[in-house]
Protein backbone atom coordinates (compact mmCIF):
# COMPACT_ATOMS: atom_id res chain seq x y z
CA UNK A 1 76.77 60.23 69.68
CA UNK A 2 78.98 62.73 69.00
CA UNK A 3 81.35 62.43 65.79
CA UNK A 4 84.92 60.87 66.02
CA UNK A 5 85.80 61.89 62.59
CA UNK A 6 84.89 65.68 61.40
CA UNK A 7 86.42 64.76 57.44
CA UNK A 8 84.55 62.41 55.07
CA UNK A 9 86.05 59.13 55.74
CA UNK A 10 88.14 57.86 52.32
CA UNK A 11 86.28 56.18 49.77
CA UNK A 12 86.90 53.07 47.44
CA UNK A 13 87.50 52.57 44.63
CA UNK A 14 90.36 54.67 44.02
CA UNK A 15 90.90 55.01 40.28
CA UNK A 16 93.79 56.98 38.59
CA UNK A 17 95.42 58.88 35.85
CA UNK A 18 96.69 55.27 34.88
CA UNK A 19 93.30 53.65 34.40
CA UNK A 20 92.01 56.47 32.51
CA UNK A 21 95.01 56.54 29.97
CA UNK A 22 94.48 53.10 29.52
CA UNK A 23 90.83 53.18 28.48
CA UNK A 24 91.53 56.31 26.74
CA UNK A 25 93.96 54.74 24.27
CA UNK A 26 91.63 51.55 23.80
CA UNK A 27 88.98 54.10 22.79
CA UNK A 28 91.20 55.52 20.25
CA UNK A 29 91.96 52.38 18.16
CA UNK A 30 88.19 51.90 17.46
CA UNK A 31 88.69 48.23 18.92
CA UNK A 32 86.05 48.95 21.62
CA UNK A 33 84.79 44.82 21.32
CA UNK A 34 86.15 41.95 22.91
CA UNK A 35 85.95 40.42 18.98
CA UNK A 36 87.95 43.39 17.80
CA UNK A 37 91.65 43.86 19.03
CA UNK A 38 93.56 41.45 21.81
CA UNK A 39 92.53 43.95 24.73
CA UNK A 40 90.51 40.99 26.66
CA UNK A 41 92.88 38.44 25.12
CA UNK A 42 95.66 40.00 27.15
CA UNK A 43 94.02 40.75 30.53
CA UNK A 44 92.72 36.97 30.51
CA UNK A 45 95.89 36.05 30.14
CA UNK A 46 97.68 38.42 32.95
CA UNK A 47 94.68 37.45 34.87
CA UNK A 48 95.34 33.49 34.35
CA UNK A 49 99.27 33.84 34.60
CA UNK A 50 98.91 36.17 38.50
CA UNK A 51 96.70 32.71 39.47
CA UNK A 52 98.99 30.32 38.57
CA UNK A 53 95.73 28.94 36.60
CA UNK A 54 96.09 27.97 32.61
CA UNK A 55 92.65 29.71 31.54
CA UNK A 56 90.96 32.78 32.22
CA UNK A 57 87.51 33.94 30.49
CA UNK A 58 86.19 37.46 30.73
CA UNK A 59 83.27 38.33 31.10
CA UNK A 60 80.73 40.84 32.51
CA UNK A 61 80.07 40.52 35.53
CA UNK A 62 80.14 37.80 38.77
CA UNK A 63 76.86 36.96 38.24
CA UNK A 64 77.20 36.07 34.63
CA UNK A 65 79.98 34.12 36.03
CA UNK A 66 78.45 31.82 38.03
CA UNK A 67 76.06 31.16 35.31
CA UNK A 68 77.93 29.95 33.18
CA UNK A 69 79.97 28.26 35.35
CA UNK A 70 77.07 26.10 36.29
CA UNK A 71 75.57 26.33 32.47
CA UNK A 72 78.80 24.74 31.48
CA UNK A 73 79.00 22.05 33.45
CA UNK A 74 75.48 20.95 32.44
CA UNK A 75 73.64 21.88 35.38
CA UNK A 76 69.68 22.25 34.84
CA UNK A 77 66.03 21.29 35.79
CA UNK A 78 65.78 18.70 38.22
CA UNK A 79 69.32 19.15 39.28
CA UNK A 80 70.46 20.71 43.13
CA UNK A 81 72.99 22.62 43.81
CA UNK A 82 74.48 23.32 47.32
CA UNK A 83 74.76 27.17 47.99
CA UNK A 84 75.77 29.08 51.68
CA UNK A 85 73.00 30.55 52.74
CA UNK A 86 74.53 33.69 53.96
CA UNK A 87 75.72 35.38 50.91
CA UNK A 88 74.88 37.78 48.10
CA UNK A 89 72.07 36.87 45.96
CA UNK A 90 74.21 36.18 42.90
CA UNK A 91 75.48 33.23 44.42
CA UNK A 92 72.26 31.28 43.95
CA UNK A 93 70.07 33.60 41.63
CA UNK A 94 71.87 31.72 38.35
CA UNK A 95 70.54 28.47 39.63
CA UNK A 96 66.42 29.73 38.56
CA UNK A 97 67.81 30.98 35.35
CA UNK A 98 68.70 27.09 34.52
CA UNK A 99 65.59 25.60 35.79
CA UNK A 100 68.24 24.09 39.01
CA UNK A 101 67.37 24.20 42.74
CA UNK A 102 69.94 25.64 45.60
CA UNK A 103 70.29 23.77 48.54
CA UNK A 104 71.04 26.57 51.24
CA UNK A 105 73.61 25.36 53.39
CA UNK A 106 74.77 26.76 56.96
CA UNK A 107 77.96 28.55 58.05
CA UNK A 108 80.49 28.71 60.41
CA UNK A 109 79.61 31.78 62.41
CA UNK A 110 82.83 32.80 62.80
CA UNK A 111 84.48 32.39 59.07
CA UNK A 112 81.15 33.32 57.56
CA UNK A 113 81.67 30.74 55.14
CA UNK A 114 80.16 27.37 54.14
CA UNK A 115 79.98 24.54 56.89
CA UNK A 116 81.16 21.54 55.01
CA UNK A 117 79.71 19.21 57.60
CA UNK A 118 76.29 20.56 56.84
CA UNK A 119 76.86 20.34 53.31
CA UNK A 120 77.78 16.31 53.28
CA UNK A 121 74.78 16.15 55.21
CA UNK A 122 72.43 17.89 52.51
CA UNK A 123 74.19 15.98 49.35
CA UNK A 124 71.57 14.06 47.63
CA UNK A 125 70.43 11.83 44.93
CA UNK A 126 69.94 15.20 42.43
CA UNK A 127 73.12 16.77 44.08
CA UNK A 128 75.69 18.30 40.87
CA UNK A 129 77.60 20.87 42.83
CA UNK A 130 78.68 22.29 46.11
CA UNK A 131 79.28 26.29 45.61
CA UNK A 132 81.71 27.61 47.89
CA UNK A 133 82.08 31.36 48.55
CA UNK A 134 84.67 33.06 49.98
CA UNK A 135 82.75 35.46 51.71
CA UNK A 136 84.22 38.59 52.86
CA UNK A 137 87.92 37.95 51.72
CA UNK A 138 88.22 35.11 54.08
CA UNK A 139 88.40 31.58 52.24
CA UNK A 140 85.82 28.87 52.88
CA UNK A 141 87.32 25.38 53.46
CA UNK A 142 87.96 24.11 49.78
CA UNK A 143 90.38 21.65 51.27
CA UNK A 144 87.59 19.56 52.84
CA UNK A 145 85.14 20.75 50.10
CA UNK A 146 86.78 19.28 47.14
CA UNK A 147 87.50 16.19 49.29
CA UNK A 148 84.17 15.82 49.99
CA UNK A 149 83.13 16.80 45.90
CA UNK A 150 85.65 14.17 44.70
CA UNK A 151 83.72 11.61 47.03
CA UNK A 152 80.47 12.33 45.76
CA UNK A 153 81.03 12.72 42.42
CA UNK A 154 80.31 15.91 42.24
CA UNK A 155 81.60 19.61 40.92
CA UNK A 156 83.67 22.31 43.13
CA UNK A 157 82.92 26.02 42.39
CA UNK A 158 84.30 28.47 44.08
CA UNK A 159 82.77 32.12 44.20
CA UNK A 160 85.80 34.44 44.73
CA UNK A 161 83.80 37.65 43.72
CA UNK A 162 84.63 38.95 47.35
CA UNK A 163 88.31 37.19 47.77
CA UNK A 164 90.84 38.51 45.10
CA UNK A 165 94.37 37.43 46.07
CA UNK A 166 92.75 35.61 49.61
CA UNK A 167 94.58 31.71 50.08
CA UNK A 168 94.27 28.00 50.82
CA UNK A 169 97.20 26.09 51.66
CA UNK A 170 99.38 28.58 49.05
CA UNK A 171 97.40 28.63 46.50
CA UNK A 172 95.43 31.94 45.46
CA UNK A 173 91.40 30.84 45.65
CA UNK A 174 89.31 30.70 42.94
CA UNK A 175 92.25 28.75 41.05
CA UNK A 176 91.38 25.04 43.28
CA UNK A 177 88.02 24.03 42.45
CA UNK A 178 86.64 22.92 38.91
CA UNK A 179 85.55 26.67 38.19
CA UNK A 180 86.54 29.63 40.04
CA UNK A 181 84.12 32.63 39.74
CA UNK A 182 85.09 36.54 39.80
CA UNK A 183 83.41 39.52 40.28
CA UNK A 184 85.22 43.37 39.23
CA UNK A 185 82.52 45.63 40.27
CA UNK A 186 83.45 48.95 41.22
CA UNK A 187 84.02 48.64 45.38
CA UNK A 188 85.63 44.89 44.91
CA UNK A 189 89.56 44.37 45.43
CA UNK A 190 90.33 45.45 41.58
CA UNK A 191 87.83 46.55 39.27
CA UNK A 192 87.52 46.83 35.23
CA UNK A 193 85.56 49.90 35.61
CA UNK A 194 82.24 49.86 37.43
CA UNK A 195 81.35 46.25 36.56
CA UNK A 196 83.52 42.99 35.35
CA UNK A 197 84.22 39.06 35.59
CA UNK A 198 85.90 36.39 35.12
CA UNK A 199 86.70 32.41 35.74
CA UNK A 200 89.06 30.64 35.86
CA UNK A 201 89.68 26.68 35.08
CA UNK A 202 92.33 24.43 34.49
CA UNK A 203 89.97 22.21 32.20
CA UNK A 204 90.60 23.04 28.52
CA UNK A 205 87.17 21.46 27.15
CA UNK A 206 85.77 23.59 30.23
CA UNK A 207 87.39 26.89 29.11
CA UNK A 208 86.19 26.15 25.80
CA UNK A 209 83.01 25.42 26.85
CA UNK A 210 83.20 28.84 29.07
CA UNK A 211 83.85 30.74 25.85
CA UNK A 212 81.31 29.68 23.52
CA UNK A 213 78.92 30.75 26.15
CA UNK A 214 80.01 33.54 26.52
CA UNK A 215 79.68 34.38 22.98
CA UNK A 216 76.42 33.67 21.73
CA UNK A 217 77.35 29.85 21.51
CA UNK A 218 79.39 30.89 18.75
CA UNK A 219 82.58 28.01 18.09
CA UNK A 220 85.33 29.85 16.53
CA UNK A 221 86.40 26.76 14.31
CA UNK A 222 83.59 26.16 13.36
CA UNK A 223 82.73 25.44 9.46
CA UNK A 224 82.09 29.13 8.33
CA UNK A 225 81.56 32.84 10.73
CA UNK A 226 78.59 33.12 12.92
CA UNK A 227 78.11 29.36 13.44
CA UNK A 228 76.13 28.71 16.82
CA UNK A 229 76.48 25.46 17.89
CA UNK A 230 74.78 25.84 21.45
CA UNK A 231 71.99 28.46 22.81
CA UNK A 232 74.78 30.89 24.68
CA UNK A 233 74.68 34.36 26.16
CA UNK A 234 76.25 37.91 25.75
CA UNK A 235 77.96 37.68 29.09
CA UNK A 236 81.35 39.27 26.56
CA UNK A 237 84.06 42.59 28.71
CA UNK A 238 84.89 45.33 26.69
CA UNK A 239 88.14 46.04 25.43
CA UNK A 240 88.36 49.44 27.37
CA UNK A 241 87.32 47.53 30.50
CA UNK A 242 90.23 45.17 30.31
CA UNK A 243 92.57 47.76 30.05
CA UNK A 244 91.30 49.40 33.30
CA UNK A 245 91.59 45.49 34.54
CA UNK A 246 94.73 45.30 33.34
CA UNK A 247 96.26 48.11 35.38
CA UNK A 248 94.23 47.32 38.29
CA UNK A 249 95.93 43.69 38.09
CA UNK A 250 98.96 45.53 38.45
CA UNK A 251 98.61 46.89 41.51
CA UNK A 252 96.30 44.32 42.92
CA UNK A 253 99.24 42.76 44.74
CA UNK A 254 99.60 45.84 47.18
CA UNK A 255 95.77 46.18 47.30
CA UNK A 256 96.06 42.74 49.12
CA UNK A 257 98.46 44.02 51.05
CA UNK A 258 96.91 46.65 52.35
CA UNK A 259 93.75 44.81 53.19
CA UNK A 260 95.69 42.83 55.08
CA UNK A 261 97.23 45.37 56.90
CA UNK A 262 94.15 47.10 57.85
CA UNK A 263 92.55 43.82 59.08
CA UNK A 264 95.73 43.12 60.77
CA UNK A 265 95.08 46.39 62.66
CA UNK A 266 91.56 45.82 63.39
CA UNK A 267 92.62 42.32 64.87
CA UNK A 268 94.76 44.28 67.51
CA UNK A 269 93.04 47.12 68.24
CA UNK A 270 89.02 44.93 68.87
CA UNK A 271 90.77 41.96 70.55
CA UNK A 272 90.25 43.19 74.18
CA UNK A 273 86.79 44.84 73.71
CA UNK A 274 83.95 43.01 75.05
CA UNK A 275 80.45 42.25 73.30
CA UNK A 276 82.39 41.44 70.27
CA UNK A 277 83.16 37.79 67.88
CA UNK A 278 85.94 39.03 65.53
CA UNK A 279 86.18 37.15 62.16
CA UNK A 280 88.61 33.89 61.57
CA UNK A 281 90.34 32.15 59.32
CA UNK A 282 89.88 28.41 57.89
CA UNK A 283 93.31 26.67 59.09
CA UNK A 284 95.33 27.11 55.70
CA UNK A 285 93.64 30.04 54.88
CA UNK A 286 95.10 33.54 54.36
CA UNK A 287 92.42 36.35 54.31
CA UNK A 288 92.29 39.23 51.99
CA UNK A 289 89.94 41.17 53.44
CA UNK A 290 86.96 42.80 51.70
CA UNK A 291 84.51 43.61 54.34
CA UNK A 292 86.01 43.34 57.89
CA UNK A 293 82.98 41.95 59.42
CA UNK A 294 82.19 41.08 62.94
CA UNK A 295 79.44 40.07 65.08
CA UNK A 296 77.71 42.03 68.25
CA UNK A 297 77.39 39.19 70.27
CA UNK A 298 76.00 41.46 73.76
CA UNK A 299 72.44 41.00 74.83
CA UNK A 300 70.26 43.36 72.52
CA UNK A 301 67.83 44.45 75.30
CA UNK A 302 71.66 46.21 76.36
CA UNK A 303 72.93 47.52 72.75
CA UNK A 304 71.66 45.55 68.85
CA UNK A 305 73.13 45.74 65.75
CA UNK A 306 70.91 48.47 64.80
CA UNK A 307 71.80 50.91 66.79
CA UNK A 308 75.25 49.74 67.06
CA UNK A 309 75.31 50.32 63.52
CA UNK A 310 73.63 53.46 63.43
CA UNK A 311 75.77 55.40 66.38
CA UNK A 312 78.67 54.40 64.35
CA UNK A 313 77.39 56.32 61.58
CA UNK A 314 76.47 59.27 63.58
CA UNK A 315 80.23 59.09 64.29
CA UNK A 316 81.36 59.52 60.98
CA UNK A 317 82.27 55.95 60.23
CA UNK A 318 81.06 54.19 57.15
CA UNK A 319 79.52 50.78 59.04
CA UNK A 320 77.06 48.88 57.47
CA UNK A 321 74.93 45.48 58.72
CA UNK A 322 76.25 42.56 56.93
CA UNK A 323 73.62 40.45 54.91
CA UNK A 324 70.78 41.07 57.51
CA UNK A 325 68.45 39.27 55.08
CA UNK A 326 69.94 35.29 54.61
CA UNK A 327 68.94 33.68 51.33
CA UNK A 328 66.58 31.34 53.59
CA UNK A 329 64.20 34.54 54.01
CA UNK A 330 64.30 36.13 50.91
CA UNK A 331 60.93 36.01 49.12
CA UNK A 332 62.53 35.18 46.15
CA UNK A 333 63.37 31.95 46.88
CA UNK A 334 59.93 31.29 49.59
CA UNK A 335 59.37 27.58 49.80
CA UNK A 336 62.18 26.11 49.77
CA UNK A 337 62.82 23.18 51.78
CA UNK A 338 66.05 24.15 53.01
CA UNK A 339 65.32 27.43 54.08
CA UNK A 340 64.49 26.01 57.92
CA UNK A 341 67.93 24.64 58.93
CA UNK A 342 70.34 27.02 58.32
CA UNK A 343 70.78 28.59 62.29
CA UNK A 344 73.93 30.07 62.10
CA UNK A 345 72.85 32.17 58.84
CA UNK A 346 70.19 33.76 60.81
CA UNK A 347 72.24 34.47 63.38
CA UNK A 348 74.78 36.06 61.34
CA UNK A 349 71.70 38.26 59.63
CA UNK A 350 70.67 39.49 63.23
CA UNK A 351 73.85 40.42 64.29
CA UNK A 352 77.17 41.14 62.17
CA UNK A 353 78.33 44.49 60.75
CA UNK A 354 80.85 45.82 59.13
CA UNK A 355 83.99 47.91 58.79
CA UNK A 356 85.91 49.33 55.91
CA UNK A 357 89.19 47.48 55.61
CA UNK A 358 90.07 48.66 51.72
CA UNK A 359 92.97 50.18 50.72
CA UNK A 360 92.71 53.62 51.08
CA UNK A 361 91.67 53.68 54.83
CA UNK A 362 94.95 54.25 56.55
CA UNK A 363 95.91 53.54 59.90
CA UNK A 364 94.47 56.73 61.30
CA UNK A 365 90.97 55.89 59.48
CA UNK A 366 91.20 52.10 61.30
CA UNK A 367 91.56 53.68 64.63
CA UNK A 368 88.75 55.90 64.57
CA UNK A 369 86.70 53.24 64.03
CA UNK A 370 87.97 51.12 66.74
CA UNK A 371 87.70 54.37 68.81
CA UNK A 372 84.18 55.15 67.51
CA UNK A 373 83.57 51.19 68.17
CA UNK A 374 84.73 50.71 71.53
CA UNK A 375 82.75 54.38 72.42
CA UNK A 376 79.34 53.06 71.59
CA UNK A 377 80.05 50.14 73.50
CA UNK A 378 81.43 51.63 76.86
CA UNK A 379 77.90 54.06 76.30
CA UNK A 380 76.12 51.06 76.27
CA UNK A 381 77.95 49.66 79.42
CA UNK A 382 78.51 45.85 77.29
CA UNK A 383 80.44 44.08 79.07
CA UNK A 384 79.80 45.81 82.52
CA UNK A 385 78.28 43.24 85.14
């Protein structure tokens, strides 16, 4: 296939003068350590107060998020944990590190998120915690999810590495479970300078809790410096990274917007081509888009997701499969009892892609790709009877 665009398509993350003052300055006080200067103190707390949520804890990365999240809440051997098993490793990985099991739950094929039905269904006797991941930039259903957690007894956490500034009946996500979890690394909606985290709670003894961990189990009152009540981690951002995160929080309110915009666009533009399932949102949800990802849904003996994906590229347009690999059939986690009923999440791995929706794709970069899209598929004659 012959290219649509001839000029590199725009790439993300877009960093600036701005970010690099801002690290450049932290450098020069020497207070390079999250334990030296208020640098992190101050981007928890922009990053708490642009949630509406009372506490915010640095750290890392996502991953290390999660982990504590679930390290925090006491989760270990013996216990499950319910997990979407169409997601990014780092969603369940943390569970192994604490002894814990996931419990891979399907999706709804068309939000790419966590199917709360299935999830009642798997709760269980060793059940601690639902994780719900807002996959994509589109929020799962935390409404029903935290329903269904306050039933059981059980905790909400909410992986919003992937939805920064995405909603749930007006409130940003992330800040509605028991624990929201955030990732910064470099392509995500903001970064803190290649990689990044955070939580969020509204449980003081929890954000506590959050911090010690963080810190080598170290408790700041404690009876004299470097007292340890609890094994904890290094999981602790650097004062130059929350200054990039700190300027990047400042314009994360028109990187949402933008998102949206570009999804907006891709809405209109794929609604009337054929072979296509364009993504949805959870009724009282509002998308920020990370990924705009779709599904192929013509036969593949006409056109797969392969070579859909690969023609595209040949055009000049950065598409990508989504997640062809579900967490069910990853070797990592082999033997698993769950890994047999999760349908939709294989049929999400065989067929969805994706497009670039970030910020600095403008409204000429979103056409070519619906051009380049709807091309491979009039080649391919989907949709013709």
């Amino acid at each position: 296939m012959s290219a649509v665009r001839t000029k590199s398509f725009p790439s993300w993350p877009r960093l600036g003068p701005q970010e690099a003052d801002a690290a450049a300055a932290v450098l020069l006080t020497n207070e390079l350590s999250q334990n030296s200067g208020r640098h992190v103190a101050e981007f928890e707390e922009a990053y708490a107060q642009w949630h509406s949520a009372p506490h915010a804890i640095a750290v890392n990365n996502g991953t290390s998020a999660i982990h504590l999240a679930l390290a925090a809440l006491g989760i270990g051997p013996g216990d499950e944990v319910l997990v979407p098993a169409y997601t990014f490793v780092g969603s369940a990985s943390p569970l192994a590190y604490l002894g814990a099991t996931p419990v891979f739950v399907d999706i709804d094929p068309d939000t790419y998120c966590i199917d709360p039905a299935d999830a009642e269904a798997k709760i269980g006797e060793r059940t601690r915690a639902v994780i719900a991941v807002h996959l994509n930039g589109y929020p799962a259903p935390v409404g029903q999810l935290a329903e269904m957690a306050r039933r059981h007894g059980i905790k909400l956490i909410e992986d919003t590495a992937q939805a920064h500034g995405a909603e749930f009946d007006g409130r940003r996500v992330g800040s509605i479970g028991d624990i929201g979890c955030f990732s910064f690394w470099q392509d995500k909606t903001m970064t803190t300078g290649g990689e990044g985290g955070a939580l969020l709670t509204a449980d003081a003894d929890l954000a506590a809790s959050l911090r010690t961990l963080r810190d080598h189990g170290l408790v700041p009152a404690g009876p004299g410096l470097f007292h340890h009540a609890v094994v904890g981690y290094n999981y602790r951002l650097t004062s130059p990274q929350a200054a990039v995160g700190l300027v990047q929080l400042g314009r994360l309110d028109d990187f949402v917007a933008a998102r949206r915009r570009n999804g907006a666009l891709y809405d209109e533009g794929l609604a009337q081509l054929p072979g296509l399932s364009l993504p949805k949102t959870v009724p009282g949800g509002a998308a920020a888009p990370w990924k705009y990802t779709l599904r192929l849904t013509a036969d593949p003996s006409v056109l797969d997701v392969v070579t859909l994906v690969s023609e595209l590229q040949q055009a000049g347009i950065p598409a990508q499969r989504r997640y062809p690999i579900p967490l069910t059939r990853q070797p990592v986690f082999a033997g698993n009892p769950s890994n047999e009923t999760c349908p939709n999440a294989d049929l999400c791995a065989s067929t969805a892609f994706c497009l670039p929706v970030h910020p600095a794709a403008e409204p000429e970069h979103v056409q070519d790709c619906v051009d380049a899209l709807a091309k491979v598929l009039s080649d391919h004659a989907v949709g013709v009877a």
